[in-house]
Protein backbone atom coordinates (compact mmCIF):
# COMPACT_ATOMS: atom_id res chain seq x y z
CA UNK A 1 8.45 -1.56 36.04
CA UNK A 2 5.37 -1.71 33.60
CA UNK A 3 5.37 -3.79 30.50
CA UNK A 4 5.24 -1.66 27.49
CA UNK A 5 3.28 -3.79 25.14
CA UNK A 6 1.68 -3.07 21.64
CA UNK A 7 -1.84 -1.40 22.02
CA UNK A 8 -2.88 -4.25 20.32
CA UNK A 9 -1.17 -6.98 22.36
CA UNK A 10 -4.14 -8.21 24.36
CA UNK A 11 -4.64 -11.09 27.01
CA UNK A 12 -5.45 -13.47 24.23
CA UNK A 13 -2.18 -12.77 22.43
CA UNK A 14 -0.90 -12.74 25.98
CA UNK A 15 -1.89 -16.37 26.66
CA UNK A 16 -1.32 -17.96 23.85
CA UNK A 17 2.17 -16.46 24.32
CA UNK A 18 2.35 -18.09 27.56
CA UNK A 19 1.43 -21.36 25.94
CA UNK A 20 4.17 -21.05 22.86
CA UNK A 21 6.66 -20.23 25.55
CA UNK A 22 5.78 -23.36 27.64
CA UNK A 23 5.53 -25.83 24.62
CA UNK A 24 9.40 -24.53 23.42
CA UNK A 25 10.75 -25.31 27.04
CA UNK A 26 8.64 -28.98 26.57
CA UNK A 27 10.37 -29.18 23.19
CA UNK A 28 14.04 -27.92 24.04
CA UNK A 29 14.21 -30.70 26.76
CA UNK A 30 12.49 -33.39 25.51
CA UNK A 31 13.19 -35.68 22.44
CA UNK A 32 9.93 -36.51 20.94
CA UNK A 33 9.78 -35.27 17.38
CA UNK A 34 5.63 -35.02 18.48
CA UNK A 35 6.58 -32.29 20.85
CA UNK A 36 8.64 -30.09 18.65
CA UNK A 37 6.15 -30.50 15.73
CA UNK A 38 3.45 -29.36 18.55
CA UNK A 39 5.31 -26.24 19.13
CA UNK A 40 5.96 -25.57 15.39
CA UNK A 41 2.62 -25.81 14.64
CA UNK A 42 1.12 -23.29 17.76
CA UNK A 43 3.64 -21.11 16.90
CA UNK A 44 2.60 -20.78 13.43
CA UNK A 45 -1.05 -20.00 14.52
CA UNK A 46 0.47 -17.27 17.27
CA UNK A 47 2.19 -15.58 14.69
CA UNK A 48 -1.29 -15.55 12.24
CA UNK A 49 -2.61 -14.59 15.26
CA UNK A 50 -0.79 -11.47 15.75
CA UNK A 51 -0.31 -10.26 12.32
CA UNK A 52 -4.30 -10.85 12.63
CA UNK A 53 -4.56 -8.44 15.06
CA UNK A 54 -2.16 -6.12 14.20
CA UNK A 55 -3.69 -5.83 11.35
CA UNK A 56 -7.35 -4.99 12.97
CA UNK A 57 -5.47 -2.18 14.91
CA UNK A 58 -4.03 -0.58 11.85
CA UNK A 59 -7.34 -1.00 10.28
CA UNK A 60 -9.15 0.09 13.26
CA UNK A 61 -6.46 3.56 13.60
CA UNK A 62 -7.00 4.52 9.69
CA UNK A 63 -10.85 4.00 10.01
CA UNK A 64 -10.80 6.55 13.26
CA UNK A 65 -8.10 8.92 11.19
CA UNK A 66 -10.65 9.31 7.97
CA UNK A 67 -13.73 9.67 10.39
CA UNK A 68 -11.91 12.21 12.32
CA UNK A 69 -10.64 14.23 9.40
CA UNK A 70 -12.68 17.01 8.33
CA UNK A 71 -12.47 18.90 5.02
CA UNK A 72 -11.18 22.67 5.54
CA UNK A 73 -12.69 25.13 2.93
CA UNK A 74 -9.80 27.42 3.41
CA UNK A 75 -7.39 24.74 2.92
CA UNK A 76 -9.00 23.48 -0.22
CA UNK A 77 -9.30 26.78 -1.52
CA UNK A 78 -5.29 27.40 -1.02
CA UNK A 79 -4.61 24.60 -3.01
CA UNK A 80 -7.52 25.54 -5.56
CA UNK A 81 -5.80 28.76 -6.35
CA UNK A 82 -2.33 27.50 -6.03
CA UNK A 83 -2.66 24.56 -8.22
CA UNK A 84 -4.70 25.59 -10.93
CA UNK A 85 -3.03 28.53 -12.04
CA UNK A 86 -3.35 28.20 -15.57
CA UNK A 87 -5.06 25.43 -15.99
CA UNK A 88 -9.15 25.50 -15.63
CA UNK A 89 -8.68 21.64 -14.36
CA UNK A 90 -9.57 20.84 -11.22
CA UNK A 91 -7.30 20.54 -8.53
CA UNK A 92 -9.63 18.66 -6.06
CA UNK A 93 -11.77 15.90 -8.14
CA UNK A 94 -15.32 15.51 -6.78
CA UNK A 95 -15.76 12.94 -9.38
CA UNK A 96 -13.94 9.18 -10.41
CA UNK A 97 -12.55 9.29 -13.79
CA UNK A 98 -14.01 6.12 -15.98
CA UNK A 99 -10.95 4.32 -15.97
CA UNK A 100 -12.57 2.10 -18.99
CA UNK A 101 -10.78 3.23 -21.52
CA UNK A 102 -7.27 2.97 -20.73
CA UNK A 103 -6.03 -0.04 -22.83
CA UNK A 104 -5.75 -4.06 -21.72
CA UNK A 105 -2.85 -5.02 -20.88
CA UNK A 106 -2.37 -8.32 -23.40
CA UNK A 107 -0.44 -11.53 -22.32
CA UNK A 108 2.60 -10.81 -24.29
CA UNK A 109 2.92 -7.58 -22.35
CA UNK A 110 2.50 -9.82 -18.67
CA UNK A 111 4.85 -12.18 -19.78
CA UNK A 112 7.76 -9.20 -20.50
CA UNK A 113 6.48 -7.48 -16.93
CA UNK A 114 6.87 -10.84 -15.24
CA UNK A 115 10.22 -11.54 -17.23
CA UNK A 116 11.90 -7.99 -16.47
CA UNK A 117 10.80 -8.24 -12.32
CA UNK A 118 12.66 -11.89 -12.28
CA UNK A 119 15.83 -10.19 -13.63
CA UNK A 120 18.23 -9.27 -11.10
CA UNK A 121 20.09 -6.73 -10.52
CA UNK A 122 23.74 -6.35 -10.05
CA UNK A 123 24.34 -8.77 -12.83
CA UNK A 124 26.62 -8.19 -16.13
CA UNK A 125 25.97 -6.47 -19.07
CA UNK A 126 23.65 -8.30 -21.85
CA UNK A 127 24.37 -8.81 -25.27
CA UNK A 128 22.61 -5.25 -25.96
CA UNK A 129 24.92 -3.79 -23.09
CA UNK A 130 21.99 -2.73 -20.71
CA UNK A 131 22.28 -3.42 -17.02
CA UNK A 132 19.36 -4.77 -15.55
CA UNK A 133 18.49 -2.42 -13.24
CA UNK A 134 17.87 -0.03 -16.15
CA UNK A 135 14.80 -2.32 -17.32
């Protein structure tokens, strides 16, 4: 039967597999502490390892996807017409927005943000008898 691995799962990922795999058999029947910390420590570079390359792949896929795609006239026309009904706006920008004048966020504001994302939810009412999954 063949091995149906990730597209991305190459021979390196492969061997150092091969390695992890031997180095938990070393540690499972041995009883140096040296040996297990070994392990844990390979193991920790396979996994960066793989999320690495996983990574590369998606990166890789979504760089092929946008060079592949090519801009329809008819489609962007459809949506032209659809979209902007009544409004003379544009419904396909050709053209960033200067996003410099939307206003700072100050510290105070970071601080609430920061305080509201810690709450959690599924907790009692507060003294103002909001839950705090409505924040």
């Amino acid at each position: 039967m063949e091995r149906k691995s990730q597209s991305w799962f190459d021979k390196e990922c492969y061997r150092k597999r091969q390695q992890i795999l031997e180095l938990l058999q070393k540690a499972k029947y041995s009883t140096s502490v040296a040996n297990l910390r070994q392990y844990n420590d390979k193991r920790r570079k396979y996994k960066r390892l793989l999320r690495a390359k996983q990574m590369d792949y998606i990166e890789m896929k979504a760089k092929q996807l946008i060079d592949s795609a090519i801009v329809d006239p008819f489609i962007e026309e459809h949506f032209q017409r659809i979209l902007n009904v009544n409004d003379g706006t544009a419904a396909f920008l050709t053209q960033h927005k200067n996003c410099s004048n939307f206003p700072r966020i100050t510290e105070e504001e970071e601080e609430e943000e920061e305080a509201i994302v810690e709450t959690h939810n599924r907790k009692a009412l507060g003294p103002d008898s909001i839950f705090n999954k409505h924040l």
